[in-house]
C-alpha atoms as a PDB file:
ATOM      1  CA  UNK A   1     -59.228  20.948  13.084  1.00  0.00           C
ATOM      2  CA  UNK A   2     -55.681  21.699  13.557  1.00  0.00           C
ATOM      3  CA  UNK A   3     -56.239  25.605  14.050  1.00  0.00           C
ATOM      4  CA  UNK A   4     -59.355  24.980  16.996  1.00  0.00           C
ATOM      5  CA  UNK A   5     -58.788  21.498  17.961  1.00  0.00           C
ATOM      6  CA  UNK A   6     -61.430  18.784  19.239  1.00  0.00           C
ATOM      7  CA  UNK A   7     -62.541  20.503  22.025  1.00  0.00           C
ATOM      8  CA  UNK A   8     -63.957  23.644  19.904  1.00  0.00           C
ATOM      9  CA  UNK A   9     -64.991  21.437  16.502  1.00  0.00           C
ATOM     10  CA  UNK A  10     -68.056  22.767  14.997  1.00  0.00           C
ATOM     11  CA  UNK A  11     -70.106  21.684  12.111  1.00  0.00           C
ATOM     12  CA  UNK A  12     -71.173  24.661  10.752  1.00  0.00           C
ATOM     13  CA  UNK A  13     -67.477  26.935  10.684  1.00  0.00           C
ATOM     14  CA  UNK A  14     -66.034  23.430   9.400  1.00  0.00           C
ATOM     15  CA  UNK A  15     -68.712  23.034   6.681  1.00  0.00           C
ATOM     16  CA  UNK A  16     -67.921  26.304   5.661  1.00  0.00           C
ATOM     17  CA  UNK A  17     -64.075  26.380   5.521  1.00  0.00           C
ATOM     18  CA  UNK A  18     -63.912  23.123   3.385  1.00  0.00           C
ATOM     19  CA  UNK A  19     -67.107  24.419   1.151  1.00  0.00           C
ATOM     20  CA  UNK A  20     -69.725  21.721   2.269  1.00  0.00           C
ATOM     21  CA  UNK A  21     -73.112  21.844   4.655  1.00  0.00           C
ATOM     22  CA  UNK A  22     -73.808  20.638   7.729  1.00  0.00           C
ATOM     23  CA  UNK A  23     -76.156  18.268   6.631  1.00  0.00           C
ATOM     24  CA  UNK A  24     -73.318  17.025   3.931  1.00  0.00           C
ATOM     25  CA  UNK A  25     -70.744  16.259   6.979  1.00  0.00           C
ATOM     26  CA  UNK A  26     -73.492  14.463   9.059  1.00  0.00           C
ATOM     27  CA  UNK A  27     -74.315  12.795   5.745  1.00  0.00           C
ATOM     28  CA  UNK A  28     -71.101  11.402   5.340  1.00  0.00           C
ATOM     29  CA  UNK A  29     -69.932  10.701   8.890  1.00  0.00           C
ATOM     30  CA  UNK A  30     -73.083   9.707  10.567  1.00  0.00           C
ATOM     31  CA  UNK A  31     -72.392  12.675  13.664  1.00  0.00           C
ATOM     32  CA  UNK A  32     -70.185  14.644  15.223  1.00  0.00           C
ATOM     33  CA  UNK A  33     -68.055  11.900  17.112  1.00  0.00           C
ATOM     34  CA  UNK A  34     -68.238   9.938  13.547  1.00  0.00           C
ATOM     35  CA  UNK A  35     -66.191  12.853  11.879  1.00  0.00           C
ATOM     36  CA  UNK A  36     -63.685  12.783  14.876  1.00  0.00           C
ATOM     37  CA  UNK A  37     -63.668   9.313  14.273  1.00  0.00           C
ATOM     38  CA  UNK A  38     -62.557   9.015  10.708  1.00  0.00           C
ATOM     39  CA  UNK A  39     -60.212  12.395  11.515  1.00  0.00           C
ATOM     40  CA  UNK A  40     -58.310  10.406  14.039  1.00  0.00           C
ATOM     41  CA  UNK A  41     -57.986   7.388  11.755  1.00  0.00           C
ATOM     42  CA  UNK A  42     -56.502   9.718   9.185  1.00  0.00           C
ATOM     43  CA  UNK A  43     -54.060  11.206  11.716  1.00  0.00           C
ATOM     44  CA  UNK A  44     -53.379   7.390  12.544  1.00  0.00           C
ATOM     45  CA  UNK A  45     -53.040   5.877   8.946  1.00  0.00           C
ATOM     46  CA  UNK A  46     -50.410   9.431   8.527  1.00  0.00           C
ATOM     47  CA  UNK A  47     -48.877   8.047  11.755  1.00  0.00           C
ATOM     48  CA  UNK A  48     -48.657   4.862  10.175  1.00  0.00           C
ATOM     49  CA  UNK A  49     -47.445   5.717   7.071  1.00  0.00           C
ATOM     50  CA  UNK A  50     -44.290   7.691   9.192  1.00  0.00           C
ATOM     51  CA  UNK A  51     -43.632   4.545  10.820  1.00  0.00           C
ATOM     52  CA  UNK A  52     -43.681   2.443   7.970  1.00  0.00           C
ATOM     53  CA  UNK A  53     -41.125   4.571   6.267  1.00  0.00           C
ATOM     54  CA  UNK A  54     -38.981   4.604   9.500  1.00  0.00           C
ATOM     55  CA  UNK A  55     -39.413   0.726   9.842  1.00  0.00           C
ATOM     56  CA  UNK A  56     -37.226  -1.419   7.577  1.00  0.00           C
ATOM     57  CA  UNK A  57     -34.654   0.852   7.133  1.00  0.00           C
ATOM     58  CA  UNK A  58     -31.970  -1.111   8.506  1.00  0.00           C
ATOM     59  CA  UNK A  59     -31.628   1.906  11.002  1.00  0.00           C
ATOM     60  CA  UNK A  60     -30.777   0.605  15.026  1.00  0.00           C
ATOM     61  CA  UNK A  61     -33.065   1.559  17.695  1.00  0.00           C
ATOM     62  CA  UNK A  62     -31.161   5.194  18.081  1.00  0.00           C
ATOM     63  CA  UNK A  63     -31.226   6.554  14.581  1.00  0.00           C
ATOM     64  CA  UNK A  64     -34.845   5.724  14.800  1.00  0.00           C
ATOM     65  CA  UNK A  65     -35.217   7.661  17.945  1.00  0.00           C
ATOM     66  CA  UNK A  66     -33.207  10.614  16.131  1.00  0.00           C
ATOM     67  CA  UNK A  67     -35.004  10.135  13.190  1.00  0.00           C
ATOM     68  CA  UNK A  68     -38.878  10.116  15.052  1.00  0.00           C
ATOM     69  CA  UNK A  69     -37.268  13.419  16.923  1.00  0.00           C
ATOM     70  CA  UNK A  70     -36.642  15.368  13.861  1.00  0.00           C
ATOM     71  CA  UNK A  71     -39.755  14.760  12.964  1.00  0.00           C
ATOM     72  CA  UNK A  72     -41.557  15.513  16.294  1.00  0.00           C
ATOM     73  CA  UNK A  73     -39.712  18.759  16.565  1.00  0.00           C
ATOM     74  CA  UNK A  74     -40.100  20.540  13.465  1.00  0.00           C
ATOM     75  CA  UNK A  75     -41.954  23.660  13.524  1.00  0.00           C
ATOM     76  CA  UNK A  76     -44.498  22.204  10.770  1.00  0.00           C
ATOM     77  CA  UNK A  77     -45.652  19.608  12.653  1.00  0.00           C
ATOM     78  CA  UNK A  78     -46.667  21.409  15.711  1.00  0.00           C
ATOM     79  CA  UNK A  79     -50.230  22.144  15.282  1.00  0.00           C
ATOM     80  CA  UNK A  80     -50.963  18.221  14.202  1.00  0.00           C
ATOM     81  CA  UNK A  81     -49.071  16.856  17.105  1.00  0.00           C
ATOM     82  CA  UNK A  82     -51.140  19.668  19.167  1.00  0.00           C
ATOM     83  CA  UNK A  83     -54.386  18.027  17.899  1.00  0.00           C
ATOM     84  CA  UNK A  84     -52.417  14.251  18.526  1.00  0.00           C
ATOM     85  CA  UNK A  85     -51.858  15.328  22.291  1.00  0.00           C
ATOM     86  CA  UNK A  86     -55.685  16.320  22.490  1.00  0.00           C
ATOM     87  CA  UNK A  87     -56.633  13.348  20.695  1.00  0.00           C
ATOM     88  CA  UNK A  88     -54.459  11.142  23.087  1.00  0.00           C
ATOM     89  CA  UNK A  89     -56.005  12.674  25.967  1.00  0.00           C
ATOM     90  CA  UNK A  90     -59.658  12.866  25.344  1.00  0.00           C
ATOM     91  CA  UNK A  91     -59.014   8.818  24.797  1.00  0.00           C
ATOM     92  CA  UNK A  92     -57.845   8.518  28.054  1.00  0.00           C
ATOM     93  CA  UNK A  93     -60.833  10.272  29.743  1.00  0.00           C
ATOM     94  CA  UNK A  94     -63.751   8.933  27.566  1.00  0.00           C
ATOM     95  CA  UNK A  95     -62.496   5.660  26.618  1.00  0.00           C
ATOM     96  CA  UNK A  96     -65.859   4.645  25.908  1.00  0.00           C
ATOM     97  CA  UNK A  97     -65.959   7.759  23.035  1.00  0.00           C
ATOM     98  CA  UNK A  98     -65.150   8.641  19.664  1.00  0.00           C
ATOM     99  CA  UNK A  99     -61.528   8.250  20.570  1.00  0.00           C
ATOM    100  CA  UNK A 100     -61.584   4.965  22.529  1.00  0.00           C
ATOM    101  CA  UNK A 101     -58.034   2.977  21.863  1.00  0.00           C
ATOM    102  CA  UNK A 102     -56.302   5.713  20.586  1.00  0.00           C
ATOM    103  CA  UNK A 103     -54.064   6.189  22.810  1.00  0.00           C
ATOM    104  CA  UNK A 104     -53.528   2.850  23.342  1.00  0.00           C
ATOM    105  CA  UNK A 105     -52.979   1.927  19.669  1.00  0.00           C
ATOM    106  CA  UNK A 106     -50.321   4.876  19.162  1.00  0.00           C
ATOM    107  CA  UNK A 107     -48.533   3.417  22.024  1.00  0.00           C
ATOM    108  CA  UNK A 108     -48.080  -0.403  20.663  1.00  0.00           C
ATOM    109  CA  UNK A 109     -47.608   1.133  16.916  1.00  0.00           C
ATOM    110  CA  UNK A 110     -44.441   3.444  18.320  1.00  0.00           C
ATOM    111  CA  UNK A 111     -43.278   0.258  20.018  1.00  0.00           C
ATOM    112  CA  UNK A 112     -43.483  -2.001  17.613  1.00  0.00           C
ATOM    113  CA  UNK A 113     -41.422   0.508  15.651  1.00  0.00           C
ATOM    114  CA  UNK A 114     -38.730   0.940  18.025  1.00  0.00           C
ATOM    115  CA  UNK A 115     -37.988  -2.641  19.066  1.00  0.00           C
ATOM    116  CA  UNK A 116     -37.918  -3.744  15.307  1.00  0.00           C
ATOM    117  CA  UNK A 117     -34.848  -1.540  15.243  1.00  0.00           C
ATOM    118  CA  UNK A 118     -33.418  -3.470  17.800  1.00  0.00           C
ATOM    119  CA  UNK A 119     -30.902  -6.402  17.144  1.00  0.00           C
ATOM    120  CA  UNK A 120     -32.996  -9.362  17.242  1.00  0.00           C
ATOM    121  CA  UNK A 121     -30.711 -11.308  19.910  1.00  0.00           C
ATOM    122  CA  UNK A 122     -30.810  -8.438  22.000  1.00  0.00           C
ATOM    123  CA  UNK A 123     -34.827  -7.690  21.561  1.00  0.00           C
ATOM    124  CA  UNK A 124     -36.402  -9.697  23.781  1.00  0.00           C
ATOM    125  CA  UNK A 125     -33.822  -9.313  26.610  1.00  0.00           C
ATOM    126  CA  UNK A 126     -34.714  -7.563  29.693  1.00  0.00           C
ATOM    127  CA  UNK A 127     -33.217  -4.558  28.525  1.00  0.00           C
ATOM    128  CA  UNK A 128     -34.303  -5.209  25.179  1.00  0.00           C
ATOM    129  CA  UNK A 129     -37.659  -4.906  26.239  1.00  0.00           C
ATOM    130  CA  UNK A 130     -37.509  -1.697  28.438  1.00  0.00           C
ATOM    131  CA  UNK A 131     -35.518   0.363  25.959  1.00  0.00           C
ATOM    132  CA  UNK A 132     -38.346   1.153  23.502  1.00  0.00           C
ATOM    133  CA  UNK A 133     -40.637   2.168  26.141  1.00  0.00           C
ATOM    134  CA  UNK A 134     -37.397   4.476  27.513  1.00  0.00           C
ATOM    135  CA  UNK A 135     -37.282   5.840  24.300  1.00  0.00           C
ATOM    136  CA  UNK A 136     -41.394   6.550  23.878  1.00  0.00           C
ATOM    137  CA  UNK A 137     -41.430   8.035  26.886  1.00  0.00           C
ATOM    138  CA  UNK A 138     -38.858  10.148  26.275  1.00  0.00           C
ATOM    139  CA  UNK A 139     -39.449  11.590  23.338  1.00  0.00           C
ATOM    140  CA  UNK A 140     -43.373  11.681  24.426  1.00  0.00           C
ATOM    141  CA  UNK A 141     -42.683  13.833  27.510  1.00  0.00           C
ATOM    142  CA  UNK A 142     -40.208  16.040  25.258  1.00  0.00           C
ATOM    143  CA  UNK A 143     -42.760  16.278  23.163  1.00  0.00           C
ATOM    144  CA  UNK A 144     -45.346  17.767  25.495  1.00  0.00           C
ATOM    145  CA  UNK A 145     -42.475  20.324  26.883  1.00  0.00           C
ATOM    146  CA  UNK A 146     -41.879  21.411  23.374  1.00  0.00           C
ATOM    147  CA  UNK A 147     -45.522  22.388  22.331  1.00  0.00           C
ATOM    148  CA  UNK A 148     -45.979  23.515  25.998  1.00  0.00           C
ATOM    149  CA  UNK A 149     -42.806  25.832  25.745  1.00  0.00           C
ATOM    150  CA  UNK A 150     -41.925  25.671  22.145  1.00  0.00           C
ATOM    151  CA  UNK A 151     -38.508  25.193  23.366  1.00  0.00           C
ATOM    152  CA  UNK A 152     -36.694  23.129  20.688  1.00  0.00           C
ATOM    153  CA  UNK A 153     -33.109  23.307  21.508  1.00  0.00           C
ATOM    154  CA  UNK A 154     -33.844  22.254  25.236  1.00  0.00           C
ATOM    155  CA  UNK A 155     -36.136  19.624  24.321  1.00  0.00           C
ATOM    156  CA  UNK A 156     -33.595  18.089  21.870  1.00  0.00           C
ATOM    157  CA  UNK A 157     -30.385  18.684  23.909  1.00  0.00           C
ATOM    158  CA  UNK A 158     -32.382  16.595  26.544  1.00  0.00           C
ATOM    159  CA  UNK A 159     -33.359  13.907  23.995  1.00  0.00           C
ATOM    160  CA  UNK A 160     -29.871  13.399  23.187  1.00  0.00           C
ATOM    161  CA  UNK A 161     -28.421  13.678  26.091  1.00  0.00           C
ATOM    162  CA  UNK A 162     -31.128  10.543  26.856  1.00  0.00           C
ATOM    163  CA  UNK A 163     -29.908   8.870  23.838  1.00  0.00           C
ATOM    164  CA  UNK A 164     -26.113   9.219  24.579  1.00  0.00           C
ATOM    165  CA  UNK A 165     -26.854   7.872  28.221  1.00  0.00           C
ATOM    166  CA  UNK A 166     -28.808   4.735  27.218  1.00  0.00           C
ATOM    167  CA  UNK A 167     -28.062   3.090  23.656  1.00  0.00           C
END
């Protein structure tokens, strides 16, 4: 999956890499969409299990950003993030499909993230409420300029420069 993506995911070359059968993968996922399924629920409980770490560390809402950006931009993480993006997108366009909420889940799991690293008093203030979804969509649209340039100083000097400017 992470070296051809969704769009090019075959049974049989898949089957073969991991040492199963066809038949075995439909077997144990029902179809197709029911292995991209339970592929994008691992990707989310790994997601999860990121966040989790990230969340209750007594960090404030910009040491989380930081720490989510270190994450996002090392070089080891590029070809599951690559997968993510495709992921995200194909739940956009067939919402109705194997990857219907996705995107919308990874969005309210990120939030929920960042604004529990906000100062409670300050949280549900109006600009307690827009920062996290500053800070998403930040490091979201870095994100996509780093795997679509593989640019990593740029796409961090403009992450921080985002961070110094706002919290």
């Amino acid at each position: 999956m992470l070296a051809h993506g969704l769009a090019d995911l075959s049974l049989r070359p898949l089957a073969a890499a991991i040492g199963s059968s066809p038949r075995v993968l439909l077997y144990l996922f029902g179809s197709k969409e029911g292995l991209v399924r339970a592929l994008l629920a691992r990707a989310r409980a790994d997601e999860l299990a990121l966040l989790s770490r990230l969340d209750g560390n007594g960090a404030n809402l910009r040491a989380v950003a930081e720490q989510v950006w270190s994450w996002l931009v090392a070089e080891e993480h590029r070809a599951l993030l690559t997968l993510w993006v495709e992921g995200y997108g194909r739940s956009l366009v067939d919402p109705d499909g194997p990857w219907a909420g996705f995107a919308g889940a990874t969005v309210e799991d990120w939030l929920s993230v960042l604004a529990a690293a906000q100062p409670p008093a300050h949280r549900d203030t109006a600009a307690g409420l827009a920062e996290p979804t500053l800070v998403l969509a930040v490091l979201r649209g870095a994100l996509l300029d780093l795997l679509a340039t593989g640019d990593a100083g740029r796409t961090t000097a403009a992450v921080r420069r985002l961070l110094d400017s706002v919290l």
